[in-house]
C-alpha atoms as a PDB file:
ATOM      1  CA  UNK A   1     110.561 108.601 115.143  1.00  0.00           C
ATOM      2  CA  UNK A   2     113.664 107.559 115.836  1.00  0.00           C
ATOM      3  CA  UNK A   3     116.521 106.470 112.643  1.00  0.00           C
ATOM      4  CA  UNK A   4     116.838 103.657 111.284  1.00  0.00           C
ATOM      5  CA  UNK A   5     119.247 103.884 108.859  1.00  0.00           C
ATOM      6  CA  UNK A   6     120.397 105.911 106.115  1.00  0.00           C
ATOM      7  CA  UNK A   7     119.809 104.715 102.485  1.00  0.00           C
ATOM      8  CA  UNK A   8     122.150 105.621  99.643  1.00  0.00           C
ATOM      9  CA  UNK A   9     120.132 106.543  96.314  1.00  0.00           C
ATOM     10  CA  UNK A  10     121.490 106.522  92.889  1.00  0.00           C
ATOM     11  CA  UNK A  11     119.856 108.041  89.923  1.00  0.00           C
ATOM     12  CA  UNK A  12     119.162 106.515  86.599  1.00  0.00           C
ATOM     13  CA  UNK A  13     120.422 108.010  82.922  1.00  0.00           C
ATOM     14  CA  UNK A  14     120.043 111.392  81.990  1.00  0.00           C
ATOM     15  CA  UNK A  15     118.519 112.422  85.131  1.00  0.00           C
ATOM     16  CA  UNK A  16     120.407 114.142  88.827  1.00  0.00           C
ATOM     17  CA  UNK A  17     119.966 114.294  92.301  1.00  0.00           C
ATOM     18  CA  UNK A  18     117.276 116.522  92.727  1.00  0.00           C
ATOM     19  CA  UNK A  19     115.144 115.037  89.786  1.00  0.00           C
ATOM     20  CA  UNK A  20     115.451 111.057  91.086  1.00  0.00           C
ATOM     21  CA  UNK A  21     114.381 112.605  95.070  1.00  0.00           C
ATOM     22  CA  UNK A  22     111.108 114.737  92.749  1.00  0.00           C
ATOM     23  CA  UNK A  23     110.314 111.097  91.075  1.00  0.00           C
ATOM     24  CA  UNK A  24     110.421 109.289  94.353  1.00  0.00           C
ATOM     25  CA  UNK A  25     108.469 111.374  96.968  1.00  0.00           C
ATOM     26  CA  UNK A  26     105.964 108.730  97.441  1.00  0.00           C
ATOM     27  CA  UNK A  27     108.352 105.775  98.476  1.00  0.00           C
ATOM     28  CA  UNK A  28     110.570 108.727 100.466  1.00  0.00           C
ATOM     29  CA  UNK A  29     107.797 109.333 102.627  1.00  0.00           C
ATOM     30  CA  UNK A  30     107.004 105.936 103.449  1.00  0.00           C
ATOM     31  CA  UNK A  31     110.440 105.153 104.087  1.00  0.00           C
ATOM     32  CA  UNK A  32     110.307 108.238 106.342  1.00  0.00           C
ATOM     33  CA  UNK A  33     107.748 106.703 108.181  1.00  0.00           C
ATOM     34  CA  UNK A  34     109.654 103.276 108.786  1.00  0.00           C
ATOM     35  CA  UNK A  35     112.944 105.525 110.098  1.00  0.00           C
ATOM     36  CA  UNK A  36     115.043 105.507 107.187  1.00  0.00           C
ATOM     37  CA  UNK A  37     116.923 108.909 106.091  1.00  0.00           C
ATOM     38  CA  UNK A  38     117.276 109.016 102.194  1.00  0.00           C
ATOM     39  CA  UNK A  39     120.530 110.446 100.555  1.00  0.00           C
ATOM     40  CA  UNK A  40     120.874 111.193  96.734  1.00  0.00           C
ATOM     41  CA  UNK A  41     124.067 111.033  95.231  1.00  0.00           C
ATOM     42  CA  UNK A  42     124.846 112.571  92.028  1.00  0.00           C
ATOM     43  CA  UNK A  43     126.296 110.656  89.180  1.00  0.00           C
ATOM     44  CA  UNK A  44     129.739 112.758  87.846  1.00  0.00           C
ATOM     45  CA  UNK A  45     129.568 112.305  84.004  1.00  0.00           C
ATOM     46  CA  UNK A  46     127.268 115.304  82.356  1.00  0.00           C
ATOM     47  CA  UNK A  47     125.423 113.985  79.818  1.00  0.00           C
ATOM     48  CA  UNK A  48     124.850 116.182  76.537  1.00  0.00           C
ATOM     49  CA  UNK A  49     121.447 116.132  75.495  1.00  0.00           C
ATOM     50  CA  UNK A  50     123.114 116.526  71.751  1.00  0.00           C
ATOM     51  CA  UNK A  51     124.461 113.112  72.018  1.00  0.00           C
ATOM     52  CA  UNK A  52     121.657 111.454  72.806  1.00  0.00           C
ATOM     53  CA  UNK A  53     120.489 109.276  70.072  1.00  0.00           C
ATOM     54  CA  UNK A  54     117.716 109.851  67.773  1.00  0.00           C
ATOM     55  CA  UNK A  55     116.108 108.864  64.978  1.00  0.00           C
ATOM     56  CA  UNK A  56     114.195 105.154  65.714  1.00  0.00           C
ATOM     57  CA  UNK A  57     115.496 105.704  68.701  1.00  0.00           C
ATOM     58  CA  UNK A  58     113.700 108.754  69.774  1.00  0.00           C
ATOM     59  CA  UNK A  59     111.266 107.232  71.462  1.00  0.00           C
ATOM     60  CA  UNK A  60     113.409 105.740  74.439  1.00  0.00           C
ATOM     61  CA  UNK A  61     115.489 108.999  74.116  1.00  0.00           C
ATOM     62  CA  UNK A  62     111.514 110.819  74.962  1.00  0.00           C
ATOM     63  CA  UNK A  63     111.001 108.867  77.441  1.00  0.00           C
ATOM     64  CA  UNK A  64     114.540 109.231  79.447  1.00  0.00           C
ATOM     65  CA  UNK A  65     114.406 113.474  79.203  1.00  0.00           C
ATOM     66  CA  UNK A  66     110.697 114.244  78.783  1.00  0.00           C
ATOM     67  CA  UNK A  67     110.686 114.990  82.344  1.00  0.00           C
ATOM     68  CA  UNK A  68     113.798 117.283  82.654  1.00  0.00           C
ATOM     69  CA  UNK A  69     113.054 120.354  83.304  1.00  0.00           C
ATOM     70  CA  UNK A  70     116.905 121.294  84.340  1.00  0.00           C
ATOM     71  CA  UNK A  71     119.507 121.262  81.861  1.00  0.00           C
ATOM     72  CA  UNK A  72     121.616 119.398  84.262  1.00  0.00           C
ATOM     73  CA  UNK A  73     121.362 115.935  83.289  1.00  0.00           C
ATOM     74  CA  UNK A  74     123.789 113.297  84.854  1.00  0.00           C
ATOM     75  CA  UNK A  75     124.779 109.301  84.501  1.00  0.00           C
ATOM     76  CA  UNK A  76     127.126 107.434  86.240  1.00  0.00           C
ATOM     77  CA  UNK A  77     129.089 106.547  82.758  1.00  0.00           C
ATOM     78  CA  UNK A  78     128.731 106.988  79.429  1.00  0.00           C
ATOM     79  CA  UNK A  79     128.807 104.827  76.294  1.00  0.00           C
ATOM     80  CA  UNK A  80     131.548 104.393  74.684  1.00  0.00           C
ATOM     81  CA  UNK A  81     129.844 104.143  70.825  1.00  0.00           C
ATOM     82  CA  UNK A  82     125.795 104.035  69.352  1.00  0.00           C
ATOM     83  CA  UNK A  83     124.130 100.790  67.644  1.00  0.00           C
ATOM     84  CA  UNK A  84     123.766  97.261  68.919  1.00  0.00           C
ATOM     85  CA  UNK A  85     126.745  97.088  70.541  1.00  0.00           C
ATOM     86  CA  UNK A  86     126.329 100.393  73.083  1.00  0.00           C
ATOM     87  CA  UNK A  87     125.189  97.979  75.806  1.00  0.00           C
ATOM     88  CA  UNK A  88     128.467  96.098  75.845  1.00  0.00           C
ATOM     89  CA  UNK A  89     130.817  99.074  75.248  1.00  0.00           C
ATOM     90  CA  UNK A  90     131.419 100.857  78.159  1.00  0.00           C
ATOM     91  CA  UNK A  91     133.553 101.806  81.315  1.00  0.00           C
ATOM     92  CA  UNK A  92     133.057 103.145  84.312  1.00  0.00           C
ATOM     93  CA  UNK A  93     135.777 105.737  85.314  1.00  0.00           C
ATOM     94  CA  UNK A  94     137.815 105.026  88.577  1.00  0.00           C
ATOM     95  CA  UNK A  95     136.174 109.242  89.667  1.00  0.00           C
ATOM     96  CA  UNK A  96     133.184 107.349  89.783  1.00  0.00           C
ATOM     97  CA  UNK A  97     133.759 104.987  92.168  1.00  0.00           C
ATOM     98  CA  UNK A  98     136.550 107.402  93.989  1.00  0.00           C
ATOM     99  CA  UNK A  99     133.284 109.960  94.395  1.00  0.00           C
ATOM    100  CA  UNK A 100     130.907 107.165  95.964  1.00  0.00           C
ATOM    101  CA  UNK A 101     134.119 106.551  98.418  1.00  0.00           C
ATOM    102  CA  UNK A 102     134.157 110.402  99.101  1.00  0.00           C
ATOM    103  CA  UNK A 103     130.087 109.990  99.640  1.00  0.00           C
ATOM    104  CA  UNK A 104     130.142 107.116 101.668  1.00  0.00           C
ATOM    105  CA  UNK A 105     132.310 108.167 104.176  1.00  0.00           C
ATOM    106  CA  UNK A 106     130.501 111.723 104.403  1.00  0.00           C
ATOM    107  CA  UNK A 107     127.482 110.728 104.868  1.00  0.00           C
ATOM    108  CA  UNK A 108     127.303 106.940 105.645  1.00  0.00           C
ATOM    109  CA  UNK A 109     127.540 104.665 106.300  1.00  0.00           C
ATOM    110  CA  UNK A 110     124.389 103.579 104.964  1.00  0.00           C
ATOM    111  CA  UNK A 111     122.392 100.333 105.790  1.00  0.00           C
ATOM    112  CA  UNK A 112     120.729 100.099 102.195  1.00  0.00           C
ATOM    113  CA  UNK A 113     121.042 100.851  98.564  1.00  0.00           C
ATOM    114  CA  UNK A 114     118.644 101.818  96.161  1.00  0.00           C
ATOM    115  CA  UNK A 115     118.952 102.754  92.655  1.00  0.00           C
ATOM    116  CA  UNK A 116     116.983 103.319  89.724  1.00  0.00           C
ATOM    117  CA  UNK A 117     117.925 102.233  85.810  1.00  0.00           C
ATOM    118  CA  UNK A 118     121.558 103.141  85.565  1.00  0.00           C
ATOM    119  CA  UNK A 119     121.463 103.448  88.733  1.00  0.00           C
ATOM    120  CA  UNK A 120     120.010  99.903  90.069  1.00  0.00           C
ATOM    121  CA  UNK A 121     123.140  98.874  87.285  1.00  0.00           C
ATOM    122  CA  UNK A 122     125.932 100.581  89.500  1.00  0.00           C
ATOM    123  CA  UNK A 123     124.409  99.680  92.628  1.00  0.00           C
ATOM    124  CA  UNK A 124     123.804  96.023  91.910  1.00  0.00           C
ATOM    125  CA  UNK A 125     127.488  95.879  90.569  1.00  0.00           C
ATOM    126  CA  UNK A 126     128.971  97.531  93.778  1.00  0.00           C
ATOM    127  CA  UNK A 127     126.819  95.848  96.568  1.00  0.00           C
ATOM    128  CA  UNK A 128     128.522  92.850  95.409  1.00  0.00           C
ATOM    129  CA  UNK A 129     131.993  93.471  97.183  1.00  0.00           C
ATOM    130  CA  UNK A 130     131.328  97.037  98.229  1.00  0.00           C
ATOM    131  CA  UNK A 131     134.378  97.744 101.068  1.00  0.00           C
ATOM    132  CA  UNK A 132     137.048  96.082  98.026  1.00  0.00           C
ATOM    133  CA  UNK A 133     135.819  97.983  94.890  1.00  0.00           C
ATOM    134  CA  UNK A 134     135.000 101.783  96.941  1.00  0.00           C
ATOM    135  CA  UNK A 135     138.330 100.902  99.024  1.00  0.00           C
ATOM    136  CA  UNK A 136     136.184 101.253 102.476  1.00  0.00           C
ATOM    137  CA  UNK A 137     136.673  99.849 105.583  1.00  0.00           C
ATOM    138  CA  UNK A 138     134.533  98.190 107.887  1.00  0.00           C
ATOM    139  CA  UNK A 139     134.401 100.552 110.416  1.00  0.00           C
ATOM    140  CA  UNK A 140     133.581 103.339 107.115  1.00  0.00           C
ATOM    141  CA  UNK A 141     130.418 101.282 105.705  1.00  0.00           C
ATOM    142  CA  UNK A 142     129.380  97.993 107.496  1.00  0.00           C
ATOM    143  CA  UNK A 143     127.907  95.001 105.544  1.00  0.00           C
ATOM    144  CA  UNK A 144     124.812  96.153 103.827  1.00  0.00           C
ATOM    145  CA  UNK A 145     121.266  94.898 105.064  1.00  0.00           C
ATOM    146  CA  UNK A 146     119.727  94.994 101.242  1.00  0.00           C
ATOM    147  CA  UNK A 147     119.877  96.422  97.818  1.00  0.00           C
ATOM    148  CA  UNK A 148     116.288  97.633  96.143  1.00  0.00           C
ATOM    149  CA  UNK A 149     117.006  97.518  92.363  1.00  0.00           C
ATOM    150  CA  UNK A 150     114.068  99.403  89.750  1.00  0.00           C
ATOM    151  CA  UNK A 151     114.598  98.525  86.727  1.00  0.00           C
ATOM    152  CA  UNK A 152     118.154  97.394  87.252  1.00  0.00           C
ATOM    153  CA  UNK A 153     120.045  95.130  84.817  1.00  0.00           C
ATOM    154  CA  UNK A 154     123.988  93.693  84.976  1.00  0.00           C
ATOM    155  CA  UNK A 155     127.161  94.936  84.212  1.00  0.00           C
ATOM    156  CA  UNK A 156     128.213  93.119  81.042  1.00  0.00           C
ATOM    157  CA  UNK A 157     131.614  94.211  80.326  1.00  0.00           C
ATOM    158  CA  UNK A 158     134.196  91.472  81.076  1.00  0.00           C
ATOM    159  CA  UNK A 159     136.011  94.111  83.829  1.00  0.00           C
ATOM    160  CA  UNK A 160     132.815  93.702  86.118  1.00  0.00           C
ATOM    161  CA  UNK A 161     131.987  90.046  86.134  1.00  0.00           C
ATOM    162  CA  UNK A 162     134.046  88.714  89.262  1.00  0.00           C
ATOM    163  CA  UNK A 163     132.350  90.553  91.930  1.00  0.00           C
ATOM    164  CA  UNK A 164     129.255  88.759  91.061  1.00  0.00           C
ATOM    165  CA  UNK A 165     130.827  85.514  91.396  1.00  0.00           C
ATOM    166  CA  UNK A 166     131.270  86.052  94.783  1.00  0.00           C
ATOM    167  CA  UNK A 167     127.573  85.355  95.824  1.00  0.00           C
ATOM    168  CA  UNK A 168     127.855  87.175  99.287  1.00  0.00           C
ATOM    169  CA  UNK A 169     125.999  90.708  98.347  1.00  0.00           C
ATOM    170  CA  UNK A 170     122.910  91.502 100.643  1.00  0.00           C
ATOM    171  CA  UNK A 171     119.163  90.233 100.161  1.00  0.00           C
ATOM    172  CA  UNK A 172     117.564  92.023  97.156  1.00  0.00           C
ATOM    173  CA  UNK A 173     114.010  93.212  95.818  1.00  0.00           C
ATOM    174  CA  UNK A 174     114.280  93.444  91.757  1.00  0.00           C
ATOM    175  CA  UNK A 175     111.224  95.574  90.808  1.00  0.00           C
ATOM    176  CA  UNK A 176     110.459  95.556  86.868  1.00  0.00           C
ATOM    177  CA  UNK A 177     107.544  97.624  85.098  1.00  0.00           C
ATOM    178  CA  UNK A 178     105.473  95.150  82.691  1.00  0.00           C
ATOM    179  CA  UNK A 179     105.980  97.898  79.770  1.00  0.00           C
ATOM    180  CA  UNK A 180     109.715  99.052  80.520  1.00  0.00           C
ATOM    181  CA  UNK A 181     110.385  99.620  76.854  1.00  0.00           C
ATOM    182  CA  UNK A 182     114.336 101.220  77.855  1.00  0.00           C
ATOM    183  CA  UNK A 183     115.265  98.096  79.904  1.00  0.00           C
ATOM    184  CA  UNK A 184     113.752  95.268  79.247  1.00  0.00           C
ATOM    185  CA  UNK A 185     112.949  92.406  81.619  1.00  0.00           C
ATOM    186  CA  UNK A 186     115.481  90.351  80.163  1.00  0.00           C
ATOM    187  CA  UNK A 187     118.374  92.431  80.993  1.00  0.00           C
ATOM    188  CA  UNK A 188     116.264  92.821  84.807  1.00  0.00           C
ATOM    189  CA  UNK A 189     116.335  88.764  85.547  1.00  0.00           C
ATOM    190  CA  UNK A 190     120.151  88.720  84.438  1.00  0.00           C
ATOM    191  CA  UNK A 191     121.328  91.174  87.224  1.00  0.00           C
ATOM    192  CA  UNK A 192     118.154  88.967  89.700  1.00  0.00           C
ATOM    193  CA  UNK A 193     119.948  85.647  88.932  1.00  0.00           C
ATOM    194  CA  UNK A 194     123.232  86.923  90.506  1.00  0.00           C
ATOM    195  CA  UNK A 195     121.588  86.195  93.390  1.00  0.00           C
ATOM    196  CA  UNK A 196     120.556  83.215  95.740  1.00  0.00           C
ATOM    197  CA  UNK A 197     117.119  82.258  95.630  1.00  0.00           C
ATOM    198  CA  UNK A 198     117.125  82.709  99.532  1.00  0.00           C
ATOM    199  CA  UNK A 199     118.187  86.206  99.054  1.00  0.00           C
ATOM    200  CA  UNK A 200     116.100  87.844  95.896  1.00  0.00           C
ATOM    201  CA  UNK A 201     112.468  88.676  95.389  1.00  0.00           C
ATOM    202  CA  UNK A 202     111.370  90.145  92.342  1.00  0.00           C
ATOM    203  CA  UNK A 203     108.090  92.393  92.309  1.00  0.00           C
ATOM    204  CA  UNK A 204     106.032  93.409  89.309  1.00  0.00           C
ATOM    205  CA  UNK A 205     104.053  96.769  88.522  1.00  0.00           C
ATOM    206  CA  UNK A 206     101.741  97.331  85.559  1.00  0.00           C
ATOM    207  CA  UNK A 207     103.784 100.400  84.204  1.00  0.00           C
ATOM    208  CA  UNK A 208     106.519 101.186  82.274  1.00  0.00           C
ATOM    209  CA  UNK A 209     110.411 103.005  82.891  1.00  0.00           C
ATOM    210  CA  UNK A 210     109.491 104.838  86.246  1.00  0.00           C
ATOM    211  CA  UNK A 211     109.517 104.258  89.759  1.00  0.00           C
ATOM    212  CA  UNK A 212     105.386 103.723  91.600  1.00  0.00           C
ATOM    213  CA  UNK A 213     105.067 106.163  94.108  1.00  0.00           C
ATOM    214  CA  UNK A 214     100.961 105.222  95.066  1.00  0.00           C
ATOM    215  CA  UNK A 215     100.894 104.484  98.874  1.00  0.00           C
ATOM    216  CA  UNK A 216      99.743 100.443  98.217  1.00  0.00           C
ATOM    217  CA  UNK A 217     102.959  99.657  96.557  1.00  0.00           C
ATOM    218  CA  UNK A 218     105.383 101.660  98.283  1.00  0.00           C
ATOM    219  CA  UNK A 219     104.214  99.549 101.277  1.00  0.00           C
ATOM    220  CA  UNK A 220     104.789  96.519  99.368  1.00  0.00           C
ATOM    221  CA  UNK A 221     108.582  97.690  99.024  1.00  0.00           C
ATOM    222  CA  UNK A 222     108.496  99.251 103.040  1.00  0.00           C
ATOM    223  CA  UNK A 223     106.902  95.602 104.238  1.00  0.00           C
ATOM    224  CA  UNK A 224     110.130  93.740 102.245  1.00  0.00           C
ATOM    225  CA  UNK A 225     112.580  95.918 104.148  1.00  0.00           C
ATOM    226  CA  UNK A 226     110.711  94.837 107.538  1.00  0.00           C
ATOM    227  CA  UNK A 227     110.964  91.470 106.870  1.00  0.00           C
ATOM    228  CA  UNK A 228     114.571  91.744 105.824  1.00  0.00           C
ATOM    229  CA  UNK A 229     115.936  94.031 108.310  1.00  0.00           C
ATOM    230  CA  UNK A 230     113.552  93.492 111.382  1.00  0.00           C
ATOM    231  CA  UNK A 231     113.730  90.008 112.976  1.00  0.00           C
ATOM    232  CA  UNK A 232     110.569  91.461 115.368  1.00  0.00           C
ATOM    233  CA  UNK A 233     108.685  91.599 112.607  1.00  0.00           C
ATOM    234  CA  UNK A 234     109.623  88.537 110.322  1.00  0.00           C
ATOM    235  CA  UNK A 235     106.089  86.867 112.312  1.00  0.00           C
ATOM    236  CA  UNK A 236     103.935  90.079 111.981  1.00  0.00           C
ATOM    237  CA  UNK A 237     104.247  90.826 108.100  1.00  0.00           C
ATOM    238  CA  UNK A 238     103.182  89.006 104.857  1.00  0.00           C
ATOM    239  CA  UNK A 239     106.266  86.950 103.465  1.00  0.00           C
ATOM    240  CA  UNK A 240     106.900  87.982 100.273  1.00  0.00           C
ATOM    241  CA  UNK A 241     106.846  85.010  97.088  1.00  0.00           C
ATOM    242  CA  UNK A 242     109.722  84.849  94.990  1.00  0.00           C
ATOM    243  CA  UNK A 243     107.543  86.774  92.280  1.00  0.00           C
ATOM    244  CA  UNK A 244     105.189  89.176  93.637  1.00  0.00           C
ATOM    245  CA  UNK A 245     102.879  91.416  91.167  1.00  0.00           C
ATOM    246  CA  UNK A 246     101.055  95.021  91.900  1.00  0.00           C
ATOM    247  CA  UNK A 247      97.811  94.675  90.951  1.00  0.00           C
ATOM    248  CA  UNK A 248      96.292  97.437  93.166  1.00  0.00           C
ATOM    249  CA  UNK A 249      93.108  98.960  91.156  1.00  0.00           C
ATOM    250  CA  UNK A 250      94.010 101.905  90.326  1.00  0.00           C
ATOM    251  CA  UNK A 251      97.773 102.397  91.657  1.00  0.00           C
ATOM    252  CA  UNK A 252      98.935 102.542  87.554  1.00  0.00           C
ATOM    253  CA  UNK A 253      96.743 105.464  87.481  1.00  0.00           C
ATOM    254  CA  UNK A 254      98.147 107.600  91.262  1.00  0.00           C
ATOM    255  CA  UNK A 255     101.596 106.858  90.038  1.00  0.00           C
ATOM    256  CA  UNK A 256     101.103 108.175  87.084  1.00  0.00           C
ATOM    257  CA  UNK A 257      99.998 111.329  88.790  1.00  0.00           C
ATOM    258  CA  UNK A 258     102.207 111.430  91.290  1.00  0.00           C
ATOM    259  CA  UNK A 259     105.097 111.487  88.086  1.00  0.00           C
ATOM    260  CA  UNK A 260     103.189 114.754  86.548  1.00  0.00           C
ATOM    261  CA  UNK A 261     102.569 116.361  89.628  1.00  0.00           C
ATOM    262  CA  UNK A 262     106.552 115.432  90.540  1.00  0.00           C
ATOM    263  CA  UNK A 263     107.814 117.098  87.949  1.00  0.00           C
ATOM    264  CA  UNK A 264     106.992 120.804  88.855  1.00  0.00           C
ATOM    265  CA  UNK A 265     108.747 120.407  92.103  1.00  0.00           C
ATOM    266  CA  UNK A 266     112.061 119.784  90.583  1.00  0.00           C
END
């Protein structure tokens, strides 16, 4: 089949490269299918499993690692201090954003973004006014044709809020588990209302802090990126509603499966 595109995918917390392409084989595929080439960045900042926190926390620290089976964790920044006020206290290094540049302009340029937790975070910050905060030209990455966001949420620091203002990043999908207990949908809707109602769709699974790979909803995200992308097939597939929920019998159940089975090919 012949390319599409290339797609720029950025990891969540505490995991890598090679871990977020083992937790998304199911969508990869499918994307495959439609033309699209899939490239995994890798967030610069080591993370020390030491300094994770513990305690009542444990359980969201369980849930971010359980799956690691490399001691090579990564995030694209780290918090600046523990306790209520971790969320707010942070700051992405300029190497960050200096390595994306590097990135981009090896391998781009790239026609969408998709990012996962942390990732969906960076990625929803950064499709905003990509060229002007990666310093890229226009010939070096074009205007983007969409952002998928999985259990994203919005930069809240002060530093980061003027991008957003600018309203002219490219249609998005927001896709939030019903049982995220690490980001909550709260946090999800305030990085969704930075966009136009013309240009965001939100879709709902049944699980929790992971990304479905079962074939029924992976279409559901494939058909979104027609209808975006493909002006042949605006007619030929199912307009999506502003919300949009997975109710598949038994999809909870494959993607769940499709995590365990994930993790050994790491």
């Amino acid at each position: 089949m012949t390319s599409k595109g290339k797609i720029l995918m950025l990891h969540g917390f505490v995991q890598s490269d090679r871990i977020f392409s083992g937790k998304t084989g199911g969508l990869r595929k499918n994307l495959k299918k439609l033309g699209y080439e899939l490239y995994y960045a890798n967030g610069p900042e080591v993370v020390d499993k030491s300094t994770l926190p513990g305690g009542d926390d444990n359980k969201t620290t369980e849930m971010l690692i359980a799956d690691a089976k490399s001691d090579d964790l990564y995030g694209w920044w780290l918090r600046k201090t523990s306790g209520p006020n971790a969320l707010l206290d942070y700051e992405i290094k300029q190497s960050t954003f200096d390595y994306l540049h590097e990135y981009i302009i090896e391998n781009g340029p790239f026609d969408g973004i998709v990012g996962f937790s942390q990732g969906a975070g960076l990625g929803g910050y950064i499709v905003q006014d990509i060229r002007k905060i990666l310093n890229l030209t226009e010939e070096q990455q074009p205007d983007l044709k969409f952002f998928i966001s999985f259990s994203g949420f919005k930069l809240i620091p002060e530093i980061y809020q003027e991008p957003y203002t600018l309203r002219q990043a490219p249609p998005s999908l927001h896709v939030i588990g019903e049982t995220d207990a690490v980001v909550s949908e709260e946090r999800t809707i305030q990085l969704f209302n930075e966009w136009e109602d013309d240009k965001r769709v939100m879709l709902k699974h049944p699980g929790s802090h992971f990304i479905p790979n079962s074939k029924p909803f992976a279409v559901q995200v494939c058909n979104w990126i027609k209808v975006t992308t493909d002006e042949e097939d605006r007619e030929n597939v199912k307009t999506f509603n502003d919300t949009k929920k997975s109710t598949d019998p038994g999809s909870l159940e494959d993607d769940l499966m499709d995590m365990m089975n994930s993790i050994g090919k790491l």
